[in-house]
N, C-alpha and C. Protein backbone atom coordinates (compact mmCIF):
# COMPACT_ATOMS: atom_id res chain seq x y z
N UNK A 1 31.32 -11.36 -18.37
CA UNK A 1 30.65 -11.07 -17.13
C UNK A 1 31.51 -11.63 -16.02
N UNK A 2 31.32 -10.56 -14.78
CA UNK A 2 32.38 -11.51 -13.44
C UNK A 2 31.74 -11.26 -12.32
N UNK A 3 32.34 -11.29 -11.29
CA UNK A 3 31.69 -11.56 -10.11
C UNK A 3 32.81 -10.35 -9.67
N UNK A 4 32.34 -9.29 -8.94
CA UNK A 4 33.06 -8.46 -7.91
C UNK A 4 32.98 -8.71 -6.47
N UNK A 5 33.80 -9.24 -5.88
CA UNK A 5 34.21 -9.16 -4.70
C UNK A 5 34.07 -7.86 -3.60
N UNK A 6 32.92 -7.34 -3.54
CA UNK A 6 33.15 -5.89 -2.59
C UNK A 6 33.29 -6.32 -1.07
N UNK A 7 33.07 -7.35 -0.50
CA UNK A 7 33.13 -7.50 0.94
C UNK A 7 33.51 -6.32 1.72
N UNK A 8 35.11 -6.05 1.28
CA UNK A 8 35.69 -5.56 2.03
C UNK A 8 35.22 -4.14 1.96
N UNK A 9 34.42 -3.71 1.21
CA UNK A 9 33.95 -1.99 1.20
C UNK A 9 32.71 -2.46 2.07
N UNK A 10 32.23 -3.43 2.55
CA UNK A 10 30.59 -3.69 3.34
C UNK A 10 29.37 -4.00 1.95
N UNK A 11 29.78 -4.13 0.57
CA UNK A 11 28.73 -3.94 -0.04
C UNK A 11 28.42 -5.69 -0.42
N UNK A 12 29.50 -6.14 -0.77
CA UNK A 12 28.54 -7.99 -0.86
C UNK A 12 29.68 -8.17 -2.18
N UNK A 13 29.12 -9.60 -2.90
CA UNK A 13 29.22 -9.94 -3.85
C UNK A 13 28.44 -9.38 -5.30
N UNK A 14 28.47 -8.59 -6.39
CA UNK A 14 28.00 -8.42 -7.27
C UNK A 14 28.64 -9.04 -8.56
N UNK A 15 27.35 -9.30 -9.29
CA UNK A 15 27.57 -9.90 -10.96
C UNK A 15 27.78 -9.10 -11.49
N UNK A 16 28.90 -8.63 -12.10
CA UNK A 16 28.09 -7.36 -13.50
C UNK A 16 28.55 -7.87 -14.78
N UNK A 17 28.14 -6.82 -15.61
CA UNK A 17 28.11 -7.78 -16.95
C UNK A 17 29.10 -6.69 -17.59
N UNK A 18 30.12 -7.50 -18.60
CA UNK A 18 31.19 -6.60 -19.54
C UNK A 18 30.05 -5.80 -20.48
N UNK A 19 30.61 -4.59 -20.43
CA UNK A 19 29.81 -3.62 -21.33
C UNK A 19 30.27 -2.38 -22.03
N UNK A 20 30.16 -1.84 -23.36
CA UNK A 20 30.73 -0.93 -24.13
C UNK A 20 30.01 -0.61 -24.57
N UNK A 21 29.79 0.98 -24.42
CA UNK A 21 28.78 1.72 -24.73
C UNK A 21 29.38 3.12 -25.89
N UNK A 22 28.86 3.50 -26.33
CA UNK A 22 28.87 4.95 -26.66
C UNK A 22 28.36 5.97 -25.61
N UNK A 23 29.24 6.86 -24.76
CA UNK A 23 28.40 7.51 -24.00
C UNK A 23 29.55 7.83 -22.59
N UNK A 24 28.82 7.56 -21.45
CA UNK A 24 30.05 7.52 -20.89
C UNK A 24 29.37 6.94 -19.15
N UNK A 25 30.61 6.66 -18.42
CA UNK A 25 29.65 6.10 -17.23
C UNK A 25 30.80 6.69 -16.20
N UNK A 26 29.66 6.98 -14.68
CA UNK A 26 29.66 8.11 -13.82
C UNK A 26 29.83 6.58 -12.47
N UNK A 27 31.18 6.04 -12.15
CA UNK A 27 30.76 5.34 -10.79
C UNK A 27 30.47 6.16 -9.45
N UNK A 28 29.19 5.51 -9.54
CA UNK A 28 28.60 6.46 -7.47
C UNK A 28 28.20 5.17 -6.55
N UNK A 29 29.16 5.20 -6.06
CA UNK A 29 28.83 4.01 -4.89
C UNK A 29 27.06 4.02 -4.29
N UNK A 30 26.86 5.31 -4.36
CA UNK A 30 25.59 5.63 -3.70
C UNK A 30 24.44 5.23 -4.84
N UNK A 31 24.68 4.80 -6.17
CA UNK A 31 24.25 4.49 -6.77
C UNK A 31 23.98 2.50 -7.49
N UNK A 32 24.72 1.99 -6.24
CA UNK A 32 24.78 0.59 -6.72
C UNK A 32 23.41 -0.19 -6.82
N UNK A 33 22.67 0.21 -5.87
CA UNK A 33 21.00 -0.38 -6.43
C UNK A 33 20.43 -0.03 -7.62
N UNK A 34 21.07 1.14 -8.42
CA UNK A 34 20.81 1.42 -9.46
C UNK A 34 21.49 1.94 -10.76
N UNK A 35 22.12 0.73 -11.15
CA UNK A 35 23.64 0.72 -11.92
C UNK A 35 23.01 1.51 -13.38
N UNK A 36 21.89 1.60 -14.33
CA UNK A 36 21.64 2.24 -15.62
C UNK A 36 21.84 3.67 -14.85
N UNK A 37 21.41 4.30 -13.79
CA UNK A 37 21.83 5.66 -13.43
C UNK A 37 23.13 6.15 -12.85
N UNK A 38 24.30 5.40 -13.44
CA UNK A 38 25.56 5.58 -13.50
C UNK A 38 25.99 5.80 -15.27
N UNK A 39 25.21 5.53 -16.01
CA UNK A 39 25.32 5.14 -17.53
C UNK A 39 24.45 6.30 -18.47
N UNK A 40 25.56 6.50 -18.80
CA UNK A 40 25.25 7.76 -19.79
C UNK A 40 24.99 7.30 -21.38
N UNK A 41 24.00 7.09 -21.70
CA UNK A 41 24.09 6.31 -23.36
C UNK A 41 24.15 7.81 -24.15
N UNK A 42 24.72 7.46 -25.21
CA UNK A 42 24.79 8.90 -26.70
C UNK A 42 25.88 9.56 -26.30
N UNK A 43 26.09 9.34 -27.76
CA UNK A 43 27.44 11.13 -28.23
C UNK A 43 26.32 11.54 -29.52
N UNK A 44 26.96 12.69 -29.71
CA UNK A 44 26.59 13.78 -30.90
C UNK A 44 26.21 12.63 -32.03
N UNK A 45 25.68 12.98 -32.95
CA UNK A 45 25.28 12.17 -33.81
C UNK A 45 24.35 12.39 -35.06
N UNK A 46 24.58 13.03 -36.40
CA UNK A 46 23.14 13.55 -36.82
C UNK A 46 23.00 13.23 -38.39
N UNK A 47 23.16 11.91 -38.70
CA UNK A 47 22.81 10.98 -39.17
C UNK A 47 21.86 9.94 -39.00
N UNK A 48 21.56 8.93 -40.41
CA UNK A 48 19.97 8.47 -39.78
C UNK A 48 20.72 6.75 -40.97
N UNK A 49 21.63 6.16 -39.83
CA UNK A 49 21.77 4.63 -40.81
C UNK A 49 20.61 3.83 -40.95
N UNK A 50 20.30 3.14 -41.90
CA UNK A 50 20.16 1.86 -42.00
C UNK A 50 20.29 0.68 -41.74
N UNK A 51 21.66 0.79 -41.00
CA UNK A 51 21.76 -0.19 -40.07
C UNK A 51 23.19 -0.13 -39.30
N UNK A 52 23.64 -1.14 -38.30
CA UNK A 52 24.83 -1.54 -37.69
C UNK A 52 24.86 -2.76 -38.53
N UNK A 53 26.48 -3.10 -39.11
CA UNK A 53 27.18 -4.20 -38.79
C UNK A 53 28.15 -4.64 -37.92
N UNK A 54 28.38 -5.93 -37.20
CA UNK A 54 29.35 -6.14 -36.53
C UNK A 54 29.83 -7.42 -36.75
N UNK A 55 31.37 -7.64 -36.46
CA UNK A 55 31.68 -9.29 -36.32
C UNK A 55 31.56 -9.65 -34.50
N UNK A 56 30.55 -11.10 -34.53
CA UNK A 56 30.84 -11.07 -32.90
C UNK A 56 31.06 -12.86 -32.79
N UNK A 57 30.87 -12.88 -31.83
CA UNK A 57 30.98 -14.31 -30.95
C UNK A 57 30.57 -13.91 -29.75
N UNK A 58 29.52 -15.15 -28.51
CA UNK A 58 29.43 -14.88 -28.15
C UNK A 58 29.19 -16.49 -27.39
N UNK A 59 29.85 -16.45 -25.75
CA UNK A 59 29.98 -17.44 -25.05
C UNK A 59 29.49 -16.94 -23.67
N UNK A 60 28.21 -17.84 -22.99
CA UNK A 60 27.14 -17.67 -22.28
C UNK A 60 27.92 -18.97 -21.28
N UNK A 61 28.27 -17.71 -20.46
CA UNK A 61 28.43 -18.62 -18.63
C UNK A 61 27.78 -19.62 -17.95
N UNK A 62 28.52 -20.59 -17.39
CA UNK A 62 27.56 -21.89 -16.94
C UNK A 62 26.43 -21.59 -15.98
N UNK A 63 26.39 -20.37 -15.08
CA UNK A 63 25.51 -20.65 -13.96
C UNK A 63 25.23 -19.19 -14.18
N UNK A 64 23.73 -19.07 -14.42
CA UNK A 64 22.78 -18.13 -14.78
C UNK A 64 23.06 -17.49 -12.70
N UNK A 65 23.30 -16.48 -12.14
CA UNK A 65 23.18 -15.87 -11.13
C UNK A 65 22.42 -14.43 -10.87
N UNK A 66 22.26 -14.26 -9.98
CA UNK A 66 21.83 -12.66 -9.73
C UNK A 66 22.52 -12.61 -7.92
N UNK A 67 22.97 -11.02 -8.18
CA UNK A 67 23.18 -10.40 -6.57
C UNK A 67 21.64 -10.05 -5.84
N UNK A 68 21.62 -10.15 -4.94
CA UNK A 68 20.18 -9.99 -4.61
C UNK A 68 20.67 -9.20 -2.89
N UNK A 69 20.38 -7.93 -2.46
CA UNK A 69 20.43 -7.38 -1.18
C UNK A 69 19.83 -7.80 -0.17
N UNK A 70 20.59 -8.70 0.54
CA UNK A 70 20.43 -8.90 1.79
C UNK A 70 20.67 -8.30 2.91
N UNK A 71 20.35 -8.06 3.87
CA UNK A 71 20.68 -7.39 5.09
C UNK A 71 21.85 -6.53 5.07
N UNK A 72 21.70 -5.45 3.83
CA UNK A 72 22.72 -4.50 3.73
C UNK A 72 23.68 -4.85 2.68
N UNK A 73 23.56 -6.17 2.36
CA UNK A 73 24.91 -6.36 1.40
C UNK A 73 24.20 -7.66 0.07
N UNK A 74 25.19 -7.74 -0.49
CA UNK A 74 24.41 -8.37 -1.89
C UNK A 74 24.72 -9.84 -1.76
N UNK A 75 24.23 -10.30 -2.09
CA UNK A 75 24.54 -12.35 -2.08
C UNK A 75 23.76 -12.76 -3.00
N UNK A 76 24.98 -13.89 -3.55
CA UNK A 76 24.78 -14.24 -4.75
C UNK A 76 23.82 -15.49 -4.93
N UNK A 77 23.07 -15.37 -5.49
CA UNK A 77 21.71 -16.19 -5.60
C UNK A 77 21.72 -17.26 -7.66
N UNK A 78 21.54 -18.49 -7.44
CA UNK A 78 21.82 -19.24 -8.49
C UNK A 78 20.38 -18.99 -9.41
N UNK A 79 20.50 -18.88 -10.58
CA UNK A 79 18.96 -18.30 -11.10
C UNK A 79 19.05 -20.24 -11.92
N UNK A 80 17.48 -20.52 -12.74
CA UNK A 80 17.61 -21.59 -14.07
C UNK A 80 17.54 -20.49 -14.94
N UNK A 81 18.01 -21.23 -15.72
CA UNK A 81 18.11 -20.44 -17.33
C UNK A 81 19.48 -20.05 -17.89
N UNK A 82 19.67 -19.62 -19.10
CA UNK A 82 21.17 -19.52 -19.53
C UNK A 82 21.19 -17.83 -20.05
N UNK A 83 22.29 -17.48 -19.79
CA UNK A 83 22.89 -15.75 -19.85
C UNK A 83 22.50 -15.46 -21.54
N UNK A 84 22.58 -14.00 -21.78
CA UNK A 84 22.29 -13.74 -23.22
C UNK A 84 23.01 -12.73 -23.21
N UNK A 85 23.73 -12.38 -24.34
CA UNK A 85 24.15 -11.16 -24.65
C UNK A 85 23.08 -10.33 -25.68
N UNK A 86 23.37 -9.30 -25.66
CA UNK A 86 23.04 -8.09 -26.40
C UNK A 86 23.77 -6.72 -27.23
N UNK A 87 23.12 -6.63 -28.18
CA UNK A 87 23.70 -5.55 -28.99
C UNK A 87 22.16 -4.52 -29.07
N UNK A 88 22.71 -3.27 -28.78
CA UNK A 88 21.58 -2.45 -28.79
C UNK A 88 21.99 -0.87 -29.66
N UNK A 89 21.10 -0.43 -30.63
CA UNK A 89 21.47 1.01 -31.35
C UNK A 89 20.76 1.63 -31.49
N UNK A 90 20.24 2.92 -31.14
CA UNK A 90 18.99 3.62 -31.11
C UNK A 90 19.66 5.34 -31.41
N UNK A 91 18.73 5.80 -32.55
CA UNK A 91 19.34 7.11 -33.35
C UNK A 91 18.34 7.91 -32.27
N UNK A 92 18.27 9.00 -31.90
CA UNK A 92 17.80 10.02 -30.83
C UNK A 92 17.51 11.98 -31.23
N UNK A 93 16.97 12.22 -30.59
CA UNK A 93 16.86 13.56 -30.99
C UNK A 93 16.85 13.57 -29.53
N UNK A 94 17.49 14.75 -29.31
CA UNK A 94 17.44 15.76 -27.80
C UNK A 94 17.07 16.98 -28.04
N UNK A 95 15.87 17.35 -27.12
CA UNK A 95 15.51 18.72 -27.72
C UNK A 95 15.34 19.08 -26.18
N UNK A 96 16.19 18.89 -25.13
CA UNK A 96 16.26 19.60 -24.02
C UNK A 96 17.14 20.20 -24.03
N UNK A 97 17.69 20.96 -22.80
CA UNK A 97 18.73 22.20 -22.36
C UNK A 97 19.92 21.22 -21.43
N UNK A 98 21.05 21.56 -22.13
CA UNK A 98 22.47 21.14 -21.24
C UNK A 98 22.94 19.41 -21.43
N UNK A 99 23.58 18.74 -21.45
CA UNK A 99 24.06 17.32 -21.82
C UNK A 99 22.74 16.68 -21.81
N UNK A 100 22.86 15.78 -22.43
CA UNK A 100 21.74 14.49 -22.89
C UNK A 100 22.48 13.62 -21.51
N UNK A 101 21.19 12.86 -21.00
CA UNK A 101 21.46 11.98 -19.89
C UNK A 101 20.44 11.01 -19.78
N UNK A 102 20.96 10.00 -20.64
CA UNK A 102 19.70 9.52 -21.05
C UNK A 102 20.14 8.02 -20.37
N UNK A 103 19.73 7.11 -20.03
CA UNK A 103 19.72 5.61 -19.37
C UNK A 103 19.12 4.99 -19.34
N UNK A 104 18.47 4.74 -21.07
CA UNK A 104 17.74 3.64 -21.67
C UNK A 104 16.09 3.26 -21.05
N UNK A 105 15.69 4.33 -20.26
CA UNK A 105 14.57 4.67 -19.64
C UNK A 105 13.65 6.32 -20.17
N UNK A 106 12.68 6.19 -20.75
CA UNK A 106 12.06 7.56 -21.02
C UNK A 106 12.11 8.66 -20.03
N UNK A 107 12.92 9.97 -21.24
CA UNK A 107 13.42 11.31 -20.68
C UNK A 107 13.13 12.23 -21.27
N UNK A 108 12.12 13.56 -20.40
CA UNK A 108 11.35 14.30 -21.48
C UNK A 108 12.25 15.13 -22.08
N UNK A 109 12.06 15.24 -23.30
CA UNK A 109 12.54 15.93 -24.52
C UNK A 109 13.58 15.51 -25.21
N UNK A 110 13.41 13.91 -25.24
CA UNK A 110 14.36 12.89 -26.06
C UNK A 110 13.34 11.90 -26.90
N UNK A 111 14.14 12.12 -28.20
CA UNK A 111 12.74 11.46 -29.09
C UNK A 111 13.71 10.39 -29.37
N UNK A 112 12.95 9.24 -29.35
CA UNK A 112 13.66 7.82 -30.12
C UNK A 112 13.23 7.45 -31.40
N UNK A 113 14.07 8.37 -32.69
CA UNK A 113 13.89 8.11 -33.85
C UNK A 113 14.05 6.68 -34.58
N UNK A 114 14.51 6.44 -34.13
CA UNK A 114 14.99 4.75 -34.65
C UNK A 114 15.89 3.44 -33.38
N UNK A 115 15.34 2.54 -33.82
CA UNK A 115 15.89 1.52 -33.23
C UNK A 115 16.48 0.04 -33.57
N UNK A 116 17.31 -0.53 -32.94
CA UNK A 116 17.28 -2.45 -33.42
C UNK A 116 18.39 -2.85 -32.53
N UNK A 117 17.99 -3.81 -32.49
CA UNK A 117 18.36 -4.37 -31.42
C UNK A 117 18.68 -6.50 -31.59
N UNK A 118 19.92 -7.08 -31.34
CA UNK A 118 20.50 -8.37 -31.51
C UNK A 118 20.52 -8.84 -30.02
N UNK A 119 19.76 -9.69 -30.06
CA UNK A 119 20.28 -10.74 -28.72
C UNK A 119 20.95 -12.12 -28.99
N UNK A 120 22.12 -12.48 -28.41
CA UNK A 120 22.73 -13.13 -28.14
C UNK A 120 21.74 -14.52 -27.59
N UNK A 121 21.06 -15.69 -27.89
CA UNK A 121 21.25 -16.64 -26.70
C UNK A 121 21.97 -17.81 -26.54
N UNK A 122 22.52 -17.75 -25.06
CA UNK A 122 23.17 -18.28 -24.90
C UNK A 122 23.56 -19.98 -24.97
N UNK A 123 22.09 -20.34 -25.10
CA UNK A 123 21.95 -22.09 -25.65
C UNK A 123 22.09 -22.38 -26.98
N UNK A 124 22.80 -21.50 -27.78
CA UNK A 124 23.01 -21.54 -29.03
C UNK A 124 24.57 -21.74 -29.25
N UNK A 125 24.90 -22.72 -29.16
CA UNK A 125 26.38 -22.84 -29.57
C UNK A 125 26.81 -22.51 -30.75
N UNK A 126 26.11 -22.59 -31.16
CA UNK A 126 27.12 -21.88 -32.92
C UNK A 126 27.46 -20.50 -32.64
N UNK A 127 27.29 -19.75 -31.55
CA UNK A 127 27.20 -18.31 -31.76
C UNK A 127 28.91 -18.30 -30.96
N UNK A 128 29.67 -19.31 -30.99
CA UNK A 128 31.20 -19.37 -30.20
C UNK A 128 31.57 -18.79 -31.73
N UNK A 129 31.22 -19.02 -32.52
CA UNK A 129 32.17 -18.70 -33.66
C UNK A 129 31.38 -17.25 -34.40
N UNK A 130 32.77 -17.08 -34.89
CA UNK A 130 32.98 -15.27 -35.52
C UNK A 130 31.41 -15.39 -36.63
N UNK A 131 31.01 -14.60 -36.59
CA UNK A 131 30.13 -14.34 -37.50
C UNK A 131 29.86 -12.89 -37.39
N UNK A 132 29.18 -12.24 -39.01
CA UNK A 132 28.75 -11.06 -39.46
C UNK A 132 27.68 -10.91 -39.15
N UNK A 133 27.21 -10.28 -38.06
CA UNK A 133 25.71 -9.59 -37.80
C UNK A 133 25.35 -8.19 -38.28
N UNK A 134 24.15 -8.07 -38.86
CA UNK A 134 23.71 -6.70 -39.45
C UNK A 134 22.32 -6.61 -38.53
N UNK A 135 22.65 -5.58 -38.23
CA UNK A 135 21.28 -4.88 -37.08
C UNK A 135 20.28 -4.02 -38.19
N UNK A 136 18.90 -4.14 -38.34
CA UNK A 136 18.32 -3.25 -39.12
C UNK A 136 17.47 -2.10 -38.08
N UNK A 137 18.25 -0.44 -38.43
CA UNK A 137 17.41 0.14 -37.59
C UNK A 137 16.25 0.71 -37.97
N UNK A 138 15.05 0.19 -37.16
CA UNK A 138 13.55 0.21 -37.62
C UNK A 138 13.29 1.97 -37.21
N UNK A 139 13.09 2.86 -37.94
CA UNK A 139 12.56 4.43 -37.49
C UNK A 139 10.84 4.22 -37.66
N UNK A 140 10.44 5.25 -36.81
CA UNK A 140 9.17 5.82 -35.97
C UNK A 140 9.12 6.41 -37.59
N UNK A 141 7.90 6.27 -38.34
CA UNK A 141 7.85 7.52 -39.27
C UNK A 141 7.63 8.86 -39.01
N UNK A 142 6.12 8.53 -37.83
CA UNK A 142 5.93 10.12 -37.32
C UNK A 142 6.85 10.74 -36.73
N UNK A 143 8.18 10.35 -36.91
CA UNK A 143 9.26 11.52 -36.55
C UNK A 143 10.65 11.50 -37.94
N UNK A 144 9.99 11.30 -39.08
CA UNK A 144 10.47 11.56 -40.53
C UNK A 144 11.66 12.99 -40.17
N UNK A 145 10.32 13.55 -40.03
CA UNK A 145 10.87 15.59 -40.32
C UNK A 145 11.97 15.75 -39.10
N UNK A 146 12.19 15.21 -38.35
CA UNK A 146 13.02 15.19 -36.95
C UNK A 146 14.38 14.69 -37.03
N UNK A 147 15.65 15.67 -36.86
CA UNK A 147 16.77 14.84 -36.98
C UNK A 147 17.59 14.70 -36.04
N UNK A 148 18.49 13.47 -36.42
CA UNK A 148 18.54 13.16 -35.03
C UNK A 148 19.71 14.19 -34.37
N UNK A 149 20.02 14.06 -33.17
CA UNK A 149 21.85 14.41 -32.53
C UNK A 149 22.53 13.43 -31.99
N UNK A 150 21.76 12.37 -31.82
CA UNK A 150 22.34 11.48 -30.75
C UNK A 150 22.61 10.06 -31.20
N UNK A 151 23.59 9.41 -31.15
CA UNK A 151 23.28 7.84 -31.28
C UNK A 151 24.07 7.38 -30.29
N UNK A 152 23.18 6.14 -29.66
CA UNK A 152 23.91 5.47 -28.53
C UNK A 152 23.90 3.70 -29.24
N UNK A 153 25.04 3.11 -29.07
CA UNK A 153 25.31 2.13 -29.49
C UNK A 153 25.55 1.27 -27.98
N UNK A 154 25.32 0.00 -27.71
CA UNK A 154 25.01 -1.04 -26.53
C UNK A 154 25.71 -2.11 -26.91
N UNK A 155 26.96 -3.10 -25.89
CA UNK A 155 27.20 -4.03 -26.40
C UNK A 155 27.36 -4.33 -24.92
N UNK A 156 26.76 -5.78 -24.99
CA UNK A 156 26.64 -6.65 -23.43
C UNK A 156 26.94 -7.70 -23.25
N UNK A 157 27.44 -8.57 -22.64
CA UNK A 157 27.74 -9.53 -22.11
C UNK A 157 26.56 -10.66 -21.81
N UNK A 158 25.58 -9.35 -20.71
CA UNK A 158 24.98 -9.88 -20.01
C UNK A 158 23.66 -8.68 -20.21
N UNK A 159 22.69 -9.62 -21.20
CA UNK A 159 21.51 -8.62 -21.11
C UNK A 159 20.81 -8.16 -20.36
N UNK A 160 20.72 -8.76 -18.92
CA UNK A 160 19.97 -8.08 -17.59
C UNK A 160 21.36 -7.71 -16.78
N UNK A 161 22.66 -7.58 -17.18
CA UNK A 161 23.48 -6.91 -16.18
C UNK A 161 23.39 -5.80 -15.49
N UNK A 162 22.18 -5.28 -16.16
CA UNK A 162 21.95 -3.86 -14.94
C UNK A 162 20.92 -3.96 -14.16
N UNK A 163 20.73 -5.18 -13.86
CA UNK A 163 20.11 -5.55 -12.70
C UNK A 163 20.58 -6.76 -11.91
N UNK A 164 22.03 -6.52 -12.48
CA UNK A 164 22.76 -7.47 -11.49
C UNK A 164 22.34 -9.15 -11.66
N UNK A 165 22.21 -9.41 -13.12
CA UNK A 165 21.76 -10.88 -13.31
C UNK A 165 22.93 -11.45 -14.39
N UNK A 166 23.32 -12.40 -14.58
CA UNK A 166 24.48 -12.65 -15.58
C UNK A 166 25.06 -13.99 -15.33
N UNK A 167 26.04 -14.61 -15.79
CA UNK A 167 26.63 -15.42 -15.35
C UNK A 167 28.17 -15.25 -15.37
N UNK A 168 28.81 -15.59 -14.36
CA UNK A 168 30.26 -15.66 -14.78
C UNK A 168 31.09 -16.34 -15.76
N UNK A 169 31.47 -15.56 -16.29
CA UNK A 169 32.54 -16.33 -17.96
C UNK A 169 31.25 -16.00 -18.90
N UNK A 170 30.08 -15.30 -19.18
CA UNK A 170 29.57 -14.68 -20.58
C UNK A 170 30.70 -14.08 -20.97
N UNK A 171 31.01 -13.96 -22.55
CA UNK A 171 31.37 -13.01 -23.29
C UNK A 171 31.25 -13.14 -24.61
N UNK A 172 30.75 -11.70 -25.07
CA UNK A 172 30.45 -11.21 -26.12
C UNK A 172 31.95 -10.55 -26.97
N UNK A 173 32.51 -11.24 -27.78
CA UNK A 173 33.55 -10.13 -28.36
C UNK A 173 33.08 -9.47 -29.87
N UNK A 174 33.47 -8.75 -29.99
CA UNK A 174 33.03 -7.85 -31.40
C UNK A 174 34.00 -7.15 -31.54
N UNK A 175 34.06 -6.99 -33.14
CA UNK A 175 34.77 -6.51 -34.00
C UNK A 175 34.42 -5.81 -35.58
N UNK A 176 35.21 -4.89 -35.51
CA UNK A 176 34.76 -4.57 -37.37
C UNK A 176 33.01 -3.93 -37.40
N UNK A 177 32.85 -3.04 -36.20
CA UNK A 177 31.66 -2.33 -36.21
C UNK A 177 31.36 -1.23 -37.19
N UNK A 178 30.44 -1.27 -38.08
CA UNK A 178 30.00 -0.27 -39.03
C UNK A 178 29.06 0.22 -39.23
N UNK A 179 29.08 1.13 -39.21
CA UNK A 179 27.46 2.07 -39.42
C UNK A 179 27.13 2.21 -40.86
N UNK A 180 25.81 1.68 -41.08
CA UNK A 180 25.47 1.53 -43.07
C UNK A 180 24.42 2.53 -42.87
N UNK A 181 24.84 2.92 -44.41
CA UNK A 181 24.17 4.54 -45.02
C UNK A 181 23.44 3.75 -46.01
């Protein structure tokens, strides 16, 4: 997670949080109050795992912050509490017309067949060192008969970074990601 310097465009100081997605992301300046609607989660996908594995580590920044809009521009405000990372994987069906545009917010004619989800916290020091995490993804039964197209995979720094909350110096590194059948 870092701190962006926009002054000089008029927009302020913002937190954002390091993030790797499956999917793809759209920068719109006109969109900075609302950074998940720059973020495209899912590619094609039509398989149904059992789970994610990953190797991660993960190191939570000293000073919990948020940007907060002030009189036109953002300033950086000290939060209590300590940063968390996140790992997020959710299998999908799209049964609308033209690209999936989905941003982790309910979109009609996108079914969320399965899910799971790892949080990072950050008052946990053992989590500096490499370790094997297995995500179990929990499926909806009443959508058995339904398959999917989509899977969007989430890896964060900073679990409220899309609302501009994080600390500087979180990081999450990962490695050796696998999808289990």
């Amino acid at each position: 997670t870092g701190l962006q310097n926009l002054n000089s465009l008029g927009i302020g100081e913002l937190i954002t949080a390091g993030t790797i997605f499956t999917g793809k992301f759209k920068m719109k300046i006109s969109a900075l109050n609302n950074p998940p609607a720059m973020t495209h989660f899912g590619i094609p996908f039509t398989l149904k795992p059992i789970s994610i594995s990953v190797d991660a580590k993960y190191i939570a920044g000293s000073q919990l912050q948020q940007s907060v809009k002030e009189s036109g521009k953002y300033k950086l405000h000290n939060l209590t509490g300590t940063d968390s990372g996140r790992i997020w994987v959710k299998i999908l069906h799209w049964g609308g017309k033209g690209a999936l545009e989905y941003h982790e917010k309910p979109v009609p004619d996108l079914t969320i067949l399965g899910e799971g989800e790892l949080i990072f916290d950050g008052k946990n020091q053992t989590l500096k060192n490499w370790h094997t995490y297995t995500i179990p993804i929990e499926y909806n039964n009443a959508y058995n008969h339904i398959e999917p197209t989509h899977i969007a995979i989430v890896m964060t720094s900073s679990r409220k970074g899309d609302i501009f909350i994080g600390a500087v110096g979180s990081k999450l590194t990962a490695d050796n990601v696998v999808i289990n059948y």
